[in-house]
C-alpha atoms as a PDB file:
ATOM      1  CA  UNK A   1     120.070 102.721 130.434  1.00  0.00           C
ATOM      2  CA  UNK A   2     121.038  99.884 133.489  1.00  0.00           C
ATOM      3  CA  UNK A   3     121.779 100.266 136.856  1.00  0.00           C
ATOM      4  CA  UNK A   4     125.144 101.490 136.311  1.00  0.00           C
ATOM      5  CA  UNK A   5     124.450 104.622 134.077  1.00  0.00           C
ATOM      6  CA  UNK A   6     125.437 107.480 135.999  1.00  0.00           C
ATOM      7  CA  UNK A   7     122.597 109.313 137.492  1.00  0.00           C
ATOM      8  CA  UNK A   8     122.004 112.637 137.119  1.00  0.00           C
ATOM      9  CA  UNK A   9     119.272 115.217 137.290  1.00  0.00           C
ATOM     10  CA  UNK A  10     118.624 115.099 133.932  1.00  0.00           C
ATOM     11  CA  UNK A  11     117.523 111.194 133.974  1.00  0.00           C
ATOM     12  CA  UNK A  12     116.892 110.282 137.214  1.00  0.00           C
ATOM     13  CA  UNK A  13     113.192 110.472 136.271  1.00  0.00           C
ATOM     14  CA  UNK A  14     114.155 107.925 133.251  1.00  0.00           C
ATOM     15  CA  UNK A  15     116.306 105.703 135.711  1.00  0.00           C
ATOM     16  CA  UNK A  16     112.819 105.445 137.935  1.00  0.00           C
ATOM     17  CA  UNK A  17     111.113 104.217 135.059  1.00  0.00           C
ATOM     18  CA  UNK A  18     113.266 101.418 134.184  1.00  0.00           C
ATOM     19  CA  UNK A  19     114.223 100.488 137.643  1.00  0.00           C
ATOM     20  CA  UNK A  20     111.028 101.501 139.797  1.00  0.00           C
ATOM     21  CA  UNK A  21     108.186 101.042 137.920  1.00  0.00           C
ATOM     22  CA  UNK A  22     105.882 100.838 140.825  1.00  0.00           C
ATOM     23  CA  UNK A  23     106.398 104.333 141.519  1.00  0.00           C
ATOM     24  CA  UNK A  24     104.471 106.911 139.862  1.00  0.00           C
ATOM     25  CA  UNK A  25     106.577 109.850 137.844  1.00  0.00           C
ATOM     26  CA  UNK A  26     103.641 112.035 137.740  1.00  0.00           C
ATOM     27  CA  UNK A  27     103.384 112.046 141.946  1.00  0.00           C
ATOM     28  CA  UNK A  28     107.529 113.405 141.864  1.00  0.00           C
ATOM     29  CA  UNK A  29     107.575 116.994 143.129  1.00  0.00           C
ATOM     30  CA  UNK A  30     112.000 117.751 143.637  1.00  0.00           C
ATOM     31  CA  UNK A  31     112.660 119.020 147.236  1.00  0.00           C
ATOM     32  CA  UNK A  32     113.995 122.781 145.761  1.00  0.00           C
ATOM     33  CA  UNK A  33     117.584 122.391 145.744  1.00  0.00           C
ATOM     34  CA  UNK A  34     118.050 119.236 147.942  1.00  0.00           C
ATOM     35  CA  UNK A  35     116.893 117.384 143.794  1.00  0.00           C
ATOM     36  CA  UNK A  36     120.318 117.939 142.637  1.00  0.00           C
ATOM     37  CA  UNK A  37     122.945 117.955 145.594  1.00  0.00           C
ATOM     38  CA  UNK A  38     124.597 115.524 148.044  1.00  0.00           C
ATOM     39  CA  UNK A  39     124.284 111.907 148.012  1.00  0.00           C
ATOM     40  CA  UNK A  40     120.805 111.436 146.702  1.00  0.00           C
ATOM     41  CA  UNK A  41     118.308 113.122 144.230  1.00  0.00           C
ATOM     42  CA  UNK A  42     114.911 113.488 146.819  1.00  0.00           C
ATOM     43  CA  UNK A  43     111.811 114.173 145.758  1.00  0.00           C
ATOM     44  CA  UNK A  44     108.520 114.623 147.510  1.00  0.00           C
ATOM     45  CA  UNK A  45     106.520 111.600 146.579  1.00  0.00           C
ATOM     46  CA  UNK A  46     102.735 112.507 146.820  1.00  0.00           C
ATOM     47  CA  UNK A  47     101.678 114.428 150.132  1.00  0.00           C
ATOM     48  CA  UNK A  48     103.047 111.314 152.792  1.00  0.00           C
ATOM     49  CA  UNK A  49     106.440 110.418 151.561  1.00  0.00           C
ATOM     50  CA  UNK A  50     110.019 111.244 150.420  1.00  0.00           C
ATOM     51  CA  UNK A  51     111.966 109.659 147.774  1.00  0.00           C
ATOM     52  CA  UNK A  52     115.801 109.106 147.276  1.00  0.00           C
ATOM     53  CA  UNK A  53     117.594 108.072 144.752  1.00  0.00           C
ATOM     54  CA  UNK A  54     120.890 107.610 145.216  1.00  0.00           C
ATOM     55  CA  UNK A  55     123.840 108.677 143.304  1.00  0.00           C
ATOM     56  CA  UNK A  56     125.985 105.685 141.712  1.00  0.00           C
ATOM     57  CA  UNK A  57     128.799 105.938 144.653  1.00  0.00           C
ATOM     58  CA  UNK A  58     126.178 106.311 147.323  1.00  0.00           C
ATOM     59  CA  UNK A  59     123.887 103.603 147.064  1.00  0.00           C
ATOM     60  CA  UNK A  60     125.159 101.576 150.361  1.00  0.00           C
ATOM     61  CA  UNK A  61     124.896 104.410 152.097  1.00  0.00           C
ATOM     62  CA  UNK A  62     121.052 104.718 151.431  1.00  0.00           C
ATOM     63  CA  UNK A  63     121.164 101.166 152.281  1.00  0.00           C
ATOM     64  CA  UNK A  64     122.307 101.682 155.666  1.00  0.00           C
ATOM     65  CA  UNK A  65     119.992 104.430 156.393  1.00  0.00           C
ATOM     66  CA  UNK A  66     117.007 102.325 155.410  1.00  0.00           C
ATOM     67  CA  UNK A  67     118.506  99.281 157.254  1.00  0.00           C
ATOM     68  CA  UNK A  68     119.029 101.547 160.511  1.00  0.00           C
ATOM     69  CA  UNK A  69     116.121 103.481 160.427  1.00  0.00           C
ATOM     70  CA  UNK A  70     113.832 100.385 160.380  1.00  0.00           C
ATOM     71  CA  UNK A  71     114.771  99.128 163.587  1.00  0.00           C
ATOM     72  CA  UNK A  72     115.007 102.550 165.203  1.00  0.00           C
ATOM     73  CA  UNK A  73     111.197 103.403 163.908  1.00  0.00           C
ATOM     74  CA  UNK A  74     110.163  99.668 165.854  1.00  0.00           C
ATOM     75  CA  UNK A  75     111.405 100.626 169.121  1.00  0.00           C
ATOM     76  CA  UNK A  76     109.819 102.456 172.285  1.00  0.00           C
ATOM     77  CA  UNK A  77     112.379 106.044 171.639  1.00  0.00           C
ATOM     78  CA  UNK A  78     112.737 109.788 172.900  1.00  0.00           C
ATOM     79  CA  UNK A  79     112.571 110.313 169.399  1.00  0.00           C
ATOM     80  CA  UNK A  80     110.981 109.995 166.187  1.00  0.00           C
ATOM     81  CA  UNK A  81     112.766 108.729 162.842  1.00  0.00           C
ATOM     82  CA  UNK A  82     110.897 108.536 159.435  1.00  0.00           C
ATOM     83  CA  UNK A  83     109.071 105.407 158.278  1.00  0.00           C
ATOM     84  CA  UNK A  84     111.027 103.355 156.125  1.00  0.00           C
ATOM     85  CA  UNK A  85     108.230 102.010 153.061  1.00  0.00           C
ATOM     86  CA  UNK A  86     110.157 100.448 151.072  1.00  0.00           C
ATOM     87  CA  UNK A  87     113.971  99.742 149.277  1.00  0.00           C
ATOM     88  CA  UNK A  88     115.553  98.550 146.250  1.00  0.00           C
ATOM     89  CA  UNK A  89     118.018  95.365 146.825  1.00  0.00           C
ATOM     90  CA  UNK A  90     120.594  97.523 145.513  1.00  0.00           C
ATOM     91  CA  UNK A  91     119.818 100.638 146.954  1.00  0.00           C
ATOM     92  CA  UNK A  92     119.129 102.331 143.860  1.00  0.00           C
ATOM     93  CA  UNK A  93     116.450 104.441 145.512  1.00  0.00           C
ATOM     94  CA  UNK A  94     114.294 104.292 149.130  1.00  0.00           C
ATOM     95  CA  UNK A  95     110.967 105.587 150.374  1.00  0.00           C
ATOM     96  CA  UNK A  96     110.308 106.951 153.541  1.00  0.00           C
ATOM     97  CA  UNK A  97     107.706 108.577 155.442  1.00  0.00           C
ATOM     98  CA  UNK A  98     107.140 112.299 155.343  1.00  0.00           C
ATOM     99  CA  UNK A  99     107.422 114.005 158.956  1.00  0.00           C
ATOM    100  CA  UNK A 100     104.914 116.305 159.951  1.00  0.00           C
ATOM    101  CA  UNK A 101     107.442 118.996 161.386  1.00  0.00           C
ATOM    102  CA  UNK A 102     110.211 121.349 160.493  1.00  0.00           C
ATOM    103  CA  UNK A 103     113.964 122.450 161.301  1.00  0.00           C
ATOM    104  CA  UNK A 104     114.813 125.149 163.454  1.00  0.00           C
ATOM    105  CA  UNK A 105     116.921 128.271 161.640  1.00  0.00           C
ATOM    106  CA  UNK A 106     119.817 128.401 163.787  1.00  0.00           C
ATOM    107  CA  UNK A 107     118.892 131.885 164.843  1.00  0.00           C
ATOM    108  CA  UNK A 108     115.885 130.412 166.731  1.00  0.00           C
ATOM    109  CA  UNK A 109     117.716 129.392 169.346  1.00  0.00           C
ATOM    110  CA  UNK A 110     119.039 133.131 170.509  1.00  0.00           C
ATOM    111  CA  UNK A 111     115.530 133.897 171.247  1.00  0.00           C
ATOM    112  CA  UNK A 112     115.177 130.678 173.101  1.00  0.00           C
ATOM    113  CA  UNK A 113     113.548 131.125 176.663  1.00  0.00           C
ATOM    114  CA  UNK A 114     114.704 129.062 179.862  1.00  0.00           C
ATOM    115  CA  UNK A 115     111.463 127.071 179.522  1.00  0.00           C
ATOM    116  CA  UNK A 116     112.223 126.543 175.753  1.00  0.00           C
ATOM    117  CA  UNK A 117     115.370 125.810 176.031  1.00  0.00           C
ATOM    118  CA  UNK A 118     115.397 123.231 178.498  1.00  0.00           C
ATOM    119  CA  UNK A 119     112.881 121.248 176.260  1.00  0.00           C
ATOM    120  CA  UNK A 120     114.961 121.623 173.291  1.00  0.00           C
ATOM    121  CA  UNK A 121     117.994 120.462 175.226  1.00  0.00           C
ATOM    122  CA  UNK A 122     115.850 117.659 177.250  1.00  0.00           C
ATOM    123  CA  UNK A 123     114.768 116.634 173.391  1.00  0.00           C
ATOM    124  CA  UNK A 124     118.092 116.186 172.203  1.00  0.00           C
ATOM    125  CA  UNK A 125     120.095 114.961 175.530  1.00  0.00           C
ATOM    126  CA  UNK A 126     117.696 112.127 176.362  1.00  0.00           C
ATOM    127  CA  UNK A 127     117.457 111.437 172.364  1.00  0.00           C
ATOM    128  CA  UNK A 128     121.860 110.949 172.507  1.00  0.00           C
ATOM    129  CA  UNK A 129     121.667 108.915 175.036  1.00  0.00           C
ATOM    130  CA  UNK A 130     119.368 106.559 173.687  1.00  0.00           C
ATOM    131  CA  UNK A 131     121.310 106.292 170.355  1.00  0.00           C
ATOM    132  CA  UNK A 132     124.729 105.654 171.817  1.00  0.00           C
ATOM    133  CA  UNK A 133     123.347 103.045 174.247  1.00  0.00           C
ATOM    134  CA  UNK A 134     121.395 100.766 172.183  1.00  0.00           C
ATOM    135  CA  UNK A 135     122.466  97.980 171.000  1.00  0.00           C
ATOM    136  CA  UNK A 136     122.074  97.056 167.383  1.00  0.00           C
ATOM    137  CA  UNK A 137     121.467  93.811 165.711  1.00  0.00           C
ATOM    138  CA  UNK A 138     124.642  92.050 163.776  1.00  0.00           C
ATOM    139  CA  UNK A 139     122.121  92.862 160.719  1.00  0.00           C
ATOM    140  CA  UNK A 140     121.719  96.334 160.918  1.00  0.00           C
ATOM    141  CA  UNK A 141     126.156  96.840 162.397  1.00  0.00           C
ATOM    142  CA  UNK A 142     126.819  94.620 159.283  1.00  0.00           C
ATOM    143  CA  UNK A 143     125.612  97.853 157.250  1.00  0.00           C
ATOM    144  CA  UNK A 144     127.531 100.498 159.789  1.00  0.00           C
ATOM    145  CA  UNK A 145     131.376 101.034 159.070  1.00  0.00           C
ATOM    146  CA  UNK A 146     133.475 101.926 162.016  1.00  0.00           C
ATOM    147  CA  UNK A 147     135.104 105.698 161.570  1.00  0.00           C
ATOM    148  CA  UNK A 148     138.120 106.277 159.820  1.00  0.00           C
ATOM    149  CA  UNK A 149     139.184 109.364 162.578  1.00  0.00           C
ATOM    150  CA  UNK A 150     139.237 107.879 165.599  1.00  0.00           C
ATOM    151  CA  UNK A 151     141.031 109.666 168.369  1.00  0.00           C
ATOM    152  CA  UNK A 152     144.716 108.405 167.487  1.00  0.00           C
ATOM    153  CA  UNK A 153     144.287 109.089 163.681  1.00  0.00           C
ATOM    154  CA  UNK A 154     142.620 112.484 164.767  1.00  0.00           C
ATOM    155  CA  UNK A 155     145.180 113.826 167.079  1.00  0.00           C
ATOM    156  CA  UNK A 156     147.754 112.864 164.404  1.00  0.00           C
ATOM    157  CA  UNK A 157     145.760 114.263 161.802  1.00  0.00           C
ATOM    158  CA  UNK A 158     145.337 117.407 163.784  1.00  0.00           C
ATOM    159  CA  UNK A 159     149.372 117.938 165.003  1.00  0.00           C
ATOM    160  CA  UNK A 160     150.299 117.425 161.142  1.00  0.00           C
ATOM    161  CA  UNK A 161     148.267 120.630 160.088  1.00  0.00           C
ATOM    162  CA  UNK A 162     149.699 122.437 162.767  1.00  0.00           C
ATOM    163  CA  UNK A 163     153.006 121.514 161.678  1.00  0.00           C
ATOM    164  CA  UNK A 164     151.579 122.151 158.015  1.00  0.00           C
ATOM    165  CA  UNK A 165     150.458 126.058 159.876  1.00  0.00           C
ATOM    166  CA  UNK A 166     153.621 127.045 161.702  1.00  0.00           C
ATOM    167  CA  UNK A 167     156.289 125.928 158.612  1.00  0.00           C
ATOM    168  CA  UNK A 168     153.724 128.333 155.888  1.00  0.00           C
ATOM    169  CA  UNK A 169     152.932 131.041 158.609  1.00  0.00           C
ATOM    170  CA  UNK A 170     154.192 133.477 161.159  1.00  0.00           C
ATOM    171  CA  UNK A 171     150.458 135.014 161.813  1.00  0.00           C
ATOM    172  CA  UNK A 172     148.819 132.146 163.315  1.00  0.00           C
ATOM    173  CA  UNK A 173     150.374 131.821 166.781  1.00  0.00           C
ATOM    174  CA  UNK A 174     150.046 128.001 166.875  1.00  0.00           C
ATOM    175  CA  UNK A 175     151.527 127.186 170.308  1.00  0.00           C
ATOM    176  CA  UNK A 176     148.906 127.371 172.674  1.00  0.00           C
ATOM    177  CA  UNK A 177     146.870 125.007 170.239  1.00  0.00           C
ATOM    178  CA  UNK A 178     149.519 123.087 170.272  1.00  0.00           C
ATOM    179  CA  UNK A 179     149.783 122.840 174.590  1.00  0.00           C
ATOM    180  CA  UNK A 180     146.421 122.723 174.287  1.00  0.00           C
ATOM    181  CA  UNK A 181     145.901 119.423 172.353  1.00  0.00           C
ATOM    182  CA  UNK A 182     148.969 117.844 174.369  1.00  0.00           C
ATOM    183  CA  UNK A 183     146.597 118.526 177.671  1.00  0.00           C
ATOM    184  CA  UNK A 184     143.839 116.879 175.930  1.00  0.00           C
ATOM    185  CA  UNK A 185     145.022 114.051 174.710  1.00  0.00           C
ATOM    186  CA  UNK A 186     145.051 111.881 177.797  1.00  0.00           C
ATOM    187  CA  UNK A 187     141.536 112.608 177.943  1.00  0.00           C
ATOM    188  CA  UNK A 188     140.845 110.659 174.671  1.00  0.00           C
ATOM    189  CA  UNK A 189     140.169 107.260 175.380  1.00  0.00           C
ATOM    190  CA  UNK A 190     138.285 105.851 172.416  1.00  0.00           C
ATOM    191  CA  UNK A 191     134.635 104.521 173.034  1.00  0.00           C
ATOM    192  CA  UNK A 192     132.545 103.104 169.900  1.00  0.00           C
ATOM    193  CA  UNK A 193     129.051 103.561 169.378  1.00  0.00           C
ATOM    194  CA  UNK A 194     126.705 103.664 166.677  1.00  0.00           C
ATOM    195  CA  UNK A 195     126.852 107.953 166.272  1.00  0.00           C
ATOM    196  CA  UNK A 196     124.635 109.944 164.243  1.00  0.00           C
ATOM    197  CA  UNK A 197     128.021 112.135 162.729  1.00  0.00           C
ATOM    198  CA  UNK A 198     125.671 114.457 160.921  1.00  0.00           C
ATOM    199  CA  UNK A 199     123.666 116.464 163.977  1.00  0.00           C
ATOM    200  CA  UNK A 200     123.237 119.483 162.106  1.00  0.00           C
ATOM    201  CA  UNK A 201     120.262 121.622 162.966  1.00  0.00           C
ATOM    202  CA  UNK A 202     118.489 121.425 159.929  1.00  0.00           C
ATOM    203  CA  UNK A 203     118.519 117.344 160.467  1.00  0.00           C
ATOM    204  CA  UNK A 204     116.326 117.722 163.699  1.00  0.00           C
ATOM    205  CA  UNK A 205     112.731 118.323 162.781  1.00  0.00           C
ATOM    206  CA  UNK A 206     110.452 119.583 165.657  1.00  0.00           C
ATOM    207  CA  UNK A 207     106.992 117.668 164.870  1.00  0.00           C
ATOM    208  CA  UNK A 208     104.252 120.112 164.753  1.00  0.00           C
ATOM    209  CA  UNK A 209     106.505 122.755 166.089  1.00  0.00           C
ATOM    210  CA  UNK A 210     106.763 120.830 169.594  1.00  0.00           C
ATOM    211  CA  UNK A 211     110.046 121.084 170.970  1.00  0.00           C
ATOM    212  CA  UNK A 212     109.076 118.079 173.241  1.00  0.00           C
ATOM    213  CA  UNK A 213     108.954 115.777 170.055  1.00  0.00           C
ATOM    214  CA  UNK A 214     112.180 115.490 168.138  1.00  0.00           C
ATOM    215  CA  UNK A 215     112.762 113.465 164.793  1.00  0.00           C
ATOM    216  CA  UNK A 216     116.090 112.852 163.563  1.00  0.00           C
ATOM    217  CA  UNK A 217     116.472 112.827 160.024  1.00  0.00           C
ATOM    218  CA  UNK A 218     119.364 111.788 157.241  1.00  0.00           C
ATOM    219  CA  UNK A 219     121.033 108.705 158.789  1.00  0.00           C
ATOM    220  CA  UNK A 220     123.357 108.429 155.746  1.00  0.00           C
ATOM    221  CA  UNK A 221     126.904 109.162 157.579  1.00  0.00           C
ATOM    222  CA  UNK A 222     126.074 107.177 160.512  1.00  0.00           C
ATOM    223  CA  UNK A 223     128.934 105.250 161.811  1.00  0.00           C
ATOM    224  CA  UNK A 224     130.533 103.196 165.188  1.00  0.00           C
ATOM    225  CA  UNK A 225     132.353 106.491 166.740  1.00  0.00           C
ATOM    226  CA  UNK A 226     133.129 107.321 170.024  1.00  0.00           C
ATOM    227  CA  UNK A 227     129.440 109.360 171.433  1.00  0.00           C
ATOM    228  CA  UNK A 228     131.311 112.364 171.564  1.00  0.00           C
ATOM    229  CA  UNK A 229     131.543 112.690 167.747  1.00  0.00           C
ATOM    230  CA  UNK A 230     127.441 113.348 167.786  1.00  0.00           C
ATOM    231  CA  UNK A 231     128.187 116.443 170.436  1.00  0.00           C
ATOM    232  CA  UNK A 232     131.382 117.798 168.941  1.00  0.00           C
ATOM    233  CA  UNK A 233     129.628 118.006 165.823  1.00  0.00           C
ATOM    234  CA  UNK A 234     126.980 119.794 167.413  1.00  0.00           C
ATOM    235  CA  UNK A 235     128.690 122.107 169.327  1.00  0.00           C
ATOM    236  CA  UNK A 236     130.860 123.120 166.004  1.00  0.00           C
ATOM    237  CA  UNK A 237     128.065 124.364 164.486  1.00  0.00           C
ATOM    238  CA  UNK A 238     126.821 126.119 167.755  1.00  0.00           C
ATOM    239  CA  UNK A 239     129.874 127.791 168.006  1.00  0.00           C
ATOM    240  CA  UNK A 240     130.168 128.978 164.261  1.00  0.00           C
ATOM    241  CA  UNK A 241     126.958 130.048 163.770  1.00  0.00           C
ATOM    242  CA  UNK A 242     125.355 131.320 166.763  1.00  0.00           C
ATOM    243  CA  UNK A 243     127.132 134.697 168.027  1.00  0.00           C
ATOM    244  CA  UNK A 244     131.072 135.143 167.873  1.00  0.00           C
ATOM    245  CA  UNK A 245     131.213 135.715 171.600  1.00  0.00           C
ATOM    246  CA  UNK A 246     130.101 131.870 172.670  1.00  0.00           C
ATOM    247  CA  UNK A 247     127.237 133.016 175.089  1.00  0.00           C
ATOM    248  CA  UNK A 248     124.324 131.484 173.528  1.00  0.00           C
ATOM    249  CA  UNK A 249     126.137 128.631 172.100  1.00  0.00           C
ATOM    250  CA  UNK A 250     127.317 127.735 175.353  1.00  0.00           C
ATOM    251  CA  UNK A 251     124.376 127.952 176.879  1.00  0.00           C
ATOM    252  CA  UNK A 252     122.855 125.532 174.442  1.00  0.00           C
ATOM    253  CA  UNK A 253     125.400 122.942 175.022  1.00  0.00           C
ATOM    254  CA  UNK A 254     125.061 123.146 178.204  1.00  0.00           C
ATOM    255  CA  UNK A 255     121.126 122.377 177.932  1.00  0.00           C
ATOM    256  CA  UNK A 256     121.915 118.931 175.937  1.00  0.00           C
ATOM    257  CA  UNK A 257     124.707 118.458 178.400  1.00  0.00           C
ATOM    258  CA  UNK A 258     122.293 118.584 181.242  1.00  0.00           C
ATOM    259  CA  UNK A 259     119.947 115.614 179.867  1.00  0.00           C
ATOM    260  CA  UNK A 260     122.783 113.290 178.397  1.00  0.00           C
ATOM    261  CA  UNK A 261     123.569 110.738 180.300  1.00  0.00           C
ATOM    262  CA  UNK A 262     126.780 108.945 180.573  1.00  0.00           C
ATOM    263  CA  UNK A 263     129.737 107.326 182.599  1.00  0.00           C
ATOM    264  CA  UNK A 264     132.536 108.656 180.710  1.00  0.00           C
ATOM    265  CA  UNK A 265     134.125 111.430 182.941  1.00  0.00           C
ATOM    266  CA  UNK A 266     135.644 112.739 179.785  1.00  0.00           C
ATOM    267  CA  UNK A 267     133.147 114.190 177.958  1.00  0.00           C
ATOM    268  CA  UNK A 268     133.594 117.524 178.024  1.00  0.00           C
ATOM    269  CA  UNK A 269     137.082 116.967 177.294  1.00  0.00           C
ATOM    270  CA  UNK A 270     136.217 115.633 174.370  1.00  0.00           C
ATOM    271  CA  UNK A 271     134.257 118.388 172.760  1.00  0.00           C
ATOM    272  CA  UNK A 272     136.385 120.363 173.320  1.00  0.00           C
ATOM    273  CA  UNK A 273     139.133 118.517 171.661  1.00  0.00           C
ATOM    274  CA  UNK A 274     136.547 118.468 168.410  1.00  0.00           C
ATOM    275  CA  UNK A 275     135.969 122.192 168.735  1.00  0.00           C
ATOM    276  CA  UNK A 276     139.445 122.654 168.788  1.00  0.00           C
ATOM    277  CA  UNK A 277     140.775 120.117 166.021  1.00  0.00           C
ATOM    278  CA  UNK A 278     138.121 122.146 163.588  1.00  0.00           C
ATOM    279  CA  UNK A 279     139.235 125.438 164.205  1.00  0.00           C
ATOM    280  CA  UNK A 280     143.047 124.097 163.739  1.00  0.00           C
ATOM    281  CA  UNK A 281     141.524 122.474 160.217  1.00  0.00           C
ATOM    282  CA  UNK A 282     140.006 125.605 159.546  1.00  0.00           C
ATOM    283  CA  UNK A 283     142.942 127.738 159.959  1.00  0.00           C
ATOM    284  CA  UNK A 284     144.873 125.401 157.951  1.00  0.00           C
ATOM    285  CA  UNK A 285     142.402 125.428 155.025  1.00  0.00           C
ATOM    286  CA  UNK A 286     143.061 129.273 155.111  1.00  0.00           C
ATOM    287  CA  UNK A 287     146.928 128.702 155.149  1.00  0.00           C
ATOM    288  CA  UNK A 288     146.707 126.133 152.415  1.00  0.00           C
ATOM    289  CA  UNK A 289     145.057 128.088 150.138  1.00  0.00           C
ATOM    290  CA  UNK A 290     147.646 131.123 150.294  1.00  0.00           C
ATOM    291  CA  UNK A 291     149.901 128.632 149.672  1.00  0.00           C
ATOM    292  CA  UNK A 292     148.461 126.920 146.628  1.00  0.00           C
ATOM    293  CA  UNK A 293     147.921 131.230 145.754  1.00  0.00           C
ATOM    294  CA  UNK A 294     151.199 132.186 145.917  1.00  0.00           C
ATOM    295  CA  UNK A 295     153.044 129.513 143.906  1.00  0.00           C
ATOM    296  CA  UNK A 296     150.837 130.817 140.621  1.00  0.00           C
ATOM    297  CA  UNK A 297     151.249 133.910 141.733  1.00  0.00           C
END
């Protein structure tokens, strides 16, 4: 085995041994199904820590999050990130700190008070503001890759699938998407900041239940983005999980909305241009696929 055998769940635990012999096998519990899927294999590491290993392909990217989530975990912060302990030089595998807290199930927040709520939306708002105003050392940017999608490649992106829609289907009215994103688009002015990308709700722990104390976790997609990536992103899942009629996800946004703080007048704008290029993706994913059906049909 050497460090360019593919890893895999099978020897991962063999990999360790030849690679990371300071670590101790026998003190590897897998995190359930989180051992064998996405970018890394993790693994509980005694009672205080968390281990990844990193898939071949993915090793910068665990790189990055240890690089980024040392200097986050020096600073005075809103929020709380996980303890880097150590790194390979490669990134063949990191250790962090375990966080004494848990996600939210999405479902959570329908039962939400007006007191809750506006801690949970105080939590995140002040911790997004923080993020996308810091400035980063050249050592830690060195390790952050500016998006591929920014708001040019996006809107082209996005008027291609509609074009992709309307040619393959006469059941999606696409026009008022279409006037829609032309309204929008002069609203798009492209800021870059270092952006989370991956705000799902299962990567913000609550430490010891305590709305008031917010971790972020998985820093593995971050990237220089314009801030409104981190709330679009947000606000997709709000939308498409939370109930079909928008109440409580609006709501919600409205809650992080209140405690982010920023200049740009376009905001809102933008969100809304990221809630609307996903549903246009989604519908074409649907469209795409009855046409990929129908010519094996």
């Amino acid at each position: 085995m050497n460090q360019t055998t593919e890893i895999t769940a099978e020897n991962v635990c063999d990999f360790l041994k030849k690679f990371a012999t300071d670590i101790s096998i026998e003190n590897l519990k897998p995190i359930s199904n989180r051992h064998r899927g996405g970018d890394n294999f993790t693994f509980y590491y005694r009672d205080d820590a968390i281990l990844k290993v990193a898939r071949n392909a993915y090793r910068a990217l665990l790189l990055k999050e240890f690089k980024i989530t040392e200097c986050l975990h020096a600073l005075s912060m809103p929020f709380t990130v996980a303890k880097p302990i150590m790194v390979h030089d490669k990134g063949f595998y990191a250790m962090f700190s375990r966080i004494n807290g848990s996600s939210l199930p999405i479902e959570t927040l329908e039962t939400f008070t007006t007191r809750e709520l506006e801690s949970f939306g105080k939590s995140l708002g002040t911790s997004l503001t923080f993020l996308h105003r810091h400035k980063f050392p050249d050592e830690v940017l060195d390790h952050i890759p500016r998006a591929t999608d920014p708001f040019a490649a996006a809107i082209r992106d996005t008027r291609q699938k509609l074009a992709f829609i309307a040619e393959n289907t006469t059941e999606i009215y696409t026009n008022r998407w279409r006037e829609k994103l032309e309204n929008l688009q002069v609203c798009l002015n492209q800021r870059w900041a270092v952006v989370h990308t991956d705000l799902q709700i299962n990567h913000l722990f609550f430490v010891q239940k305590d709305l008031e104390q917010l971790a972020i976790i998985d820093w593995a997609d971050t990237v220089l983005h314009d801030p409104a990536a981190d709330l679009s992103e947000f606000a997709i899942e709000m939308y498409s999980d939370l109930p079909p009629d928008g109440i409580v996800a609006k709501r919600v946004i409205d809650a992080v909305l209140k405690h982010y703080q920023t200049d740009d007048a376009a905001i809102k704008e933008k969100i809304e241009f990221g809630l609307l290029a996903f549903q246009i993706w989604r519908a074409y994913q649907q469209v795409r696929d009855l046409v990929g059906q129908s010519k094996y049909a």
